[in-house]
C-alpha atoms as a PDB file:
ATOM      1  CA  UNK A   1      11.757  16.837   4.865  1.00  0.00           C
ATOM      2  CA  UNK A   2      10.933  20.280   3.564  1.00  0.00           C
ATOM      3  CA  UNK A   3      14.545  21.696   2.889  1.00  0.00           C
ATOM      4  CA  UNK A   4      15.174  18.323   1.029  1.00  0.00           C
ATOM      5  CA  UNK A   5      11.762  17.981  -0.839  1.00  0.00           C
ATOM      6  CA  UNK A   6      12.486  21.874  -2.077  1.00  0.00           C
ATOM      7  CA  UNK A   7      16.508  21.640  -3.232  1.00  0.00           C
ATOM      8  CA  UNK A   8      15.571  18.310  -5.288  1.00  0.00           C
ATOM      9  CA  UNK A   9      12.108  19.632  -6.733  1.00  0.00           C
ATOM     10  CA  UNK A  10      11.966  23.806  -6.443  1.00  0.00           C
ATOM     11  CA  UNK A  11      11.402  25.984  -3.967  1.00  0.00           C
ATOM     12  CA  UNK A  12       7.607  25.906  -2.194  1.00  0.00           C
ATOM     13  CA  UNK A  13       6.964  21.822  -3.647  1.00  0.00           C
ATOM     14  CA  UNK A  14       6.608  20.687  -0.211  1.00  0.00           C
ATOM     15  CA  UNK A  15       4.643  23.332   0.745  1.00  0.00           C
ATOM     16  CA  UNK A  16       2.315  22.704  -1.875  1.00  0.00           C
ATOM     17  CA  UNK A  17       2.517  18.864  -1.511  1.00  0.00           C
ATOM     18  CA  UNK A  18       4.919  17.287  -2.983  1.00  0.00           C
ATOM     19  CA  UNK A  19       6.924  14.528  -1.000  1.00  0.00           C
ATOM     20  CA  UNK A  20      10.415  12.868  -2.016  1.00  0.00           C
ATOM     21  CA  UNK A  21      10.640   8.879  -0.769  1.00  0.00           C
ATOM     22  CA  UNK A  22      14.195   8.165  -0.962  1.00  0.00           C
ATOM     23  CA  UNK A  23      14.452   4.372  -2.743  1.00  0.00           C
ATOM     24  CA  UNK A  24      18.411   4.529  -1.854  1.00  0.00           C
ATOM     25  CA  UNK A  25      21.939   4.953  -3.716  1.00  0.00           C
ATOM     26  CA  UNK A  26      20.621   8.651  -4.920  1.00  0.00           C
ATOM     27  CA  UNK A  27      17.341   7.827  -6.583  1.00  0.00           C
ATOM     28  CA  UNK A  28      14.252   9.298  -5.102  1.00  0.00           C
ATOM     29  CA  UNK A  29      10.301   8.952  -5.650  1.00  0.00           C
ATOM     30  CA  UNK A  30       8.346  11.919  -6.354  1.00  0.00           C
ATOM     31  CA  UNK A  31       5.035  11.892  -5.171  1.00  0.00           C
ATOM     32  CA  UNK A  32       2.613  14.762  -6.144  1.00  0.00           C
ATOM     33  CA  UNK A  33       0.241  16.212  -3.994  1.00  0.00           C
ATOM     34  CA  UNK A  34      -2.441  14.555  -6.279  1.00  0.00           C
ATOM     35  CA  UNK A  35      -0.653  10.783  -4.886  1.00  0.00           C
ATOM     36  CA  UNK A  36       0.907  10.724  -8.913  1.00  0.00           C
ATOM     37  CA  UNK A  37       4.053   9.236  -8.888  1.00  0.00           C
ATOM     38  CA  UNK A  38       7.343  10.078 -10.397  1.00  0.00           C
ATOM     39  CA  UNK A  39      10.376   8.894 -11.312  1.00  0.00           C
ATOM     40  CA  UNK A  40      12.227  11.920 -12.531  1.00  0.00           C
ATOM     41  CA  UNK A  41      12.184  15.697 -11.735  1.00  0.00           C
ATOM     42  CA  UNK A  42      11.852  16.246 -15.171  1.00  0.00           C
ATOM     43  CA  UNK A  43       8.327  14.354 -15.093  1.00  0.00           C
ATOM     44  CA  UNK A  44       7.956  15.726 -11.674  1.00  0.00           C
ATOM     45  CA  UNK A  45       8.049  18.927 -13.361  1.00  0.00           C
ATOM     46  CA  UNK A  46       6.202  18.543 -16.079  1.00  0.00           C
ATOM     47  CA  UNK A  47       3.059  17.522 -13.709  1.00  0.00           C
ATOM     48  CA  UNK A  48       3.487  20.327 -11.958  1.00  0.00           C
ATOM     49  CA  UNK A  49       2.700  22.368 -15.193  1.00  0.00           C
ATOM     50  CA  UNK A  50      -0.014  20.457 -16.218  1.00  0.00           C
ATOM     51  CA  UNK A  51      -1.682  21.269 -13.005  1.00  0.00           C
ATOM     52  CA  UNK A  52      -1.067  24.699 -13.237  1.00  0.00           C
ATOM     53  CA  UNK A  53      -2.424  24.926 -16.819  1.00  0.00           C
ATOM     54  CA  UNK A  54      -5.574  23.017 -15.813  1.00  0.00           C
ATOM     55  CA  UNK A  55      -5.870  25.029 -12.563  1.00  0.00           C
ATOM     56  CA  UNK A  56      -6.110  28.002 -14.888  1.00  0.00           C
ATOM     57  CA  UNK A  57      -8.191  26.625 -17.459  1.00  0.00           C
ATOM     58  CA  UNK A  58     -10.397  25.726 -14.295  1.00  0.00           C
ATOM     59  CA  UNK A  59     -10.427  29.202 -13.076  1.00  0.00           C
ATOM     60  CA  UNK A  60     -11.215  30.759 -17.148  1.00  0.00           C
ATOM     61  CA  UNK A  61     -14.298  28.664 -17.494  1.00  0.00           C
ATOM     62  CA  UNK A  62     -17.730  29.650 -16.356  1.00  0.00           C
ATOM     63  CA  UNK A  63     -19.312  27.262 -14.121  1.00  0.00           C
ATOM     64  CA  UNK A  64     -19.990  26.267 -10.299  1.00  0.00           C
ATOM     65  CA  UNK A  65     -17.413  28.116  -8.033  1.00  0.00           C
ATOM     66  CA  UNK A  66     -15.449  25.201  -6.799  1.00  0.00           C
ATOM     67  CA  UNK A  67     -16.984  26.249  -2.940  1.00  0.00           C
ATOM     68  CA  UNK A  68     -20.519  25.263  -4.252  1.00  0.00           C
ATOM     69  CA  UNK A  69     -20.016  21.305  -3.742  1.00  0.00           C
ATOM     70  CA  UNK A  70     -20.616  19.970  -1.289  1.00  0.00           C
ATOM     71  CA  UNK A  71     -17.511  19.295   1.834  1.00  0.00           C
ATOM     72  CA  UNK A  72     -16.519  15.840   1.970  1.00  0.00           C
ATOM     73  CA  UNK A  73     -16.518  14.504   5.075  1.00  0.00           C
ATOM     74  CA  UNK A  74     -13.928  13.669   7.430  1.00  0.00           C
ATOM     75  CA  UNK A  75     -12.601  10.529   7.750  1.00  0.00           C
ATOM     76  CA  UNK A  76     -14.183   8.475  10.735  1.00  0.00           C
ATOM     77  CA  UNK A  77     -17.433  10.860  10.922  1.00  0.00           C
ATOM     78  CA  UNK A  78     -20.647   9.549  10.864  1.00  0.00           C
ATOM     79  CA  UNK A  79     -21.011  10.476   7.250  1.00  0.00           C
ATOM     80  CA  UNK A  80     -18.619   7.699   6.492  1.00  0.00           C
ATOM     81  CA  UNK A  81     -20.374   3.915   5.540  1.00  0.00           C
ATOM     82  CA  UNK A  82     -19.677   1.829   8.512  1.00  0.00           C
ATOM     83  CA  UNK A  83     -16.939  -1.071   8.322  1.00  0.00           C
ATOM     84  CA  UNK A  84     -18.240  -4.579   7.959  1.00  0.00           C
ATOM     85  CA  UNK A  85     -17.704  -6.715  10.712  1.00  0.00           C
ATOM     86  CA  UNK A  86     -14.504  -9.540  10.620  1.00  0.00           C
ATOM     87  CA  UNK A  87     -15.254 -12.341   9.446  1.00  0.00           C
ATOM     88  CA  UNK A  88     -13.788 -15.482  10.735  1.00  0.00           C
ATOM     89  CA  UNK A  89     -14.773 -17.116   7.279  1.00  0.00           C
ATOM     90  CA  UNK A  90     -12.488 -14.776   5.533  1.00  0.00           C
ATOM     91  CA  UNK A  91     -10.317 -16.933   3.132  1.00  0.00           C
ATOM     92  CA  UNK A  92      -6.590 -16.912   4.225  1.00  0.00           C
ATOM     93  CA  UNK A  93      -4.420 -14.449   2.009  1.00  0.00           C
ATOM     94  CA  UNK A  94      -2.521 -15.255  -1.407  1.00  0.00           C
ATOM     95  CA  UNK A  95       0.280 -17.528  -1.051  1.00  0.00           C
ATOM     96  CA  UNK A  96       3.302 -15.079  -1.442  1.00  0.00           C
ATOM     97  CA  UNK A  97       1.130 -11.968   0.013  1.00  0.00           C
ATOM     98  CA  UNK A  98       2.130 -10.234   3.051  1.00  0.00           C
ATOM     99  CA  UNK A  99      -0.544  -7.657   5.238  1.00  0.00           C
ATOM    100  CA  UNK A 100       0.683  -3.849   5.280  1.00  0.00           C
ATOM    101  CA  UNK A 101       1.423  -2.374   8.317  1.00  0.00           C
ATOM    102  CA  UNK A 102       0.976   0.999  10.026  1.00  0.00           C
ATOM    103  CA  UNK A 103       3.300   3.333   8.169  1.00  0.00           C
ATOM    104  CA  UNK A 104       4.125   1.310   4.869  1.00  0.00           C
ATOM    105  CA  UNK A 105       3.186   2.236   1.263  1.00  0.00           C
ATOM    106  CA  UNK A 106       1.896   0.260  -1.503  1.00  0.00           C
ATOM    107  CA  UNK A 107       1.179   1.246  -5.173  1.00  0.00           C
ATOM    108  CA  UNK A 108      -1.618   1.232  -6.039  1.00  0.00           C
ATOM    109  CA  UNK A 109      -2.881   2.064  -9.786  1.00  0.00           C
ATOM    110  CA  UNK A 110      -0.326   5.104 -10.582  1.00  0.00           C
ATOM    111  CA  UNK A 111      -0.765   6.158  -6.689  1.00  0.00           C
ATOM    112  CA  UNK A 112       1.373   5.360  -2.973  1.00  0.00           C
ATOM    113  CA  UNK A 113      -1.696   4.593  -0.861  1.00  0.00           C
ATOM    114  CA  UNK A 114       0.049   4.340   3.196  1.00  0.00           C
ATOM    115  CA  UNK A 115      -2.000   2.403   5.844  1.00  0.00           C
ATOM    116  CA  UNK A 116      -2.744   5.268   8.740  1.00  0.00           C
ATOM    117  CA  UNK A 117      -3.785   3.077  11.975  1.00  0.00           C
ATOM    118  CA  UNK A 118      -5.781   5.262  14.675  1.00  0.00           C
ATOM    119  CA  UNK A 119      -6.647   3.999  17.706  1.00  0.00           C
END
């Protein structure tokens, strides 16, 4: 929750984005708004800097304002390539895999991708 997110981070994290994911016995996961995991507030911290210095770095160069690209579209629009259909020939999964459902997280690269099911 907020109040949580901003006494273990600092004050306006989960306003900006940042989530904790508490992993038990006082250790949390910090996830940046950017889907970057960490481990540590120190790291967690650190990040957040980065960003800052590269938002302003950003904001310093000349270039294309950041309005003149073009939206991205919202998942489920038309914009969006259409699924393919099921197919019953699909090969069963990995021995030892199990499917992700709605709600639960899995890493994926140095991001926590969640499965969002809408009906």
């Amino acid at each position: 929750d907020e109040a949580t997110t901003d006494a273990k981070l600092w004050e306006g994290a989960h306003a900006s984005g940042w989530r904790l994911h508490d992993k038990g016995q006082g250790h949390y996961l910090r996830v940046g708004p950017d889907g970057t995991r960490h481990t540590n507030k120190a790291d967690a911290l650190e990040a957040r800097r980065d960003s800052k210095a590269a938002g302003k770095a950003a904001a310093a160069s000349p270039g294309p304002a950041a309005s003149a690209s073009p939206p991205r579209p919202e998942v489920g629009t038309s914009a969006e390539a259409p699924l393919p259909a099921p197919s019953s020939s699909a090969p069963p999964p990995p021995k030892g895999s199990s499917l992700l459902r709605d709600g639960e997280a899995v890493s994926v690269g140095d991001k926590l991708v969640s499965l969002d099911v809408r009906e």
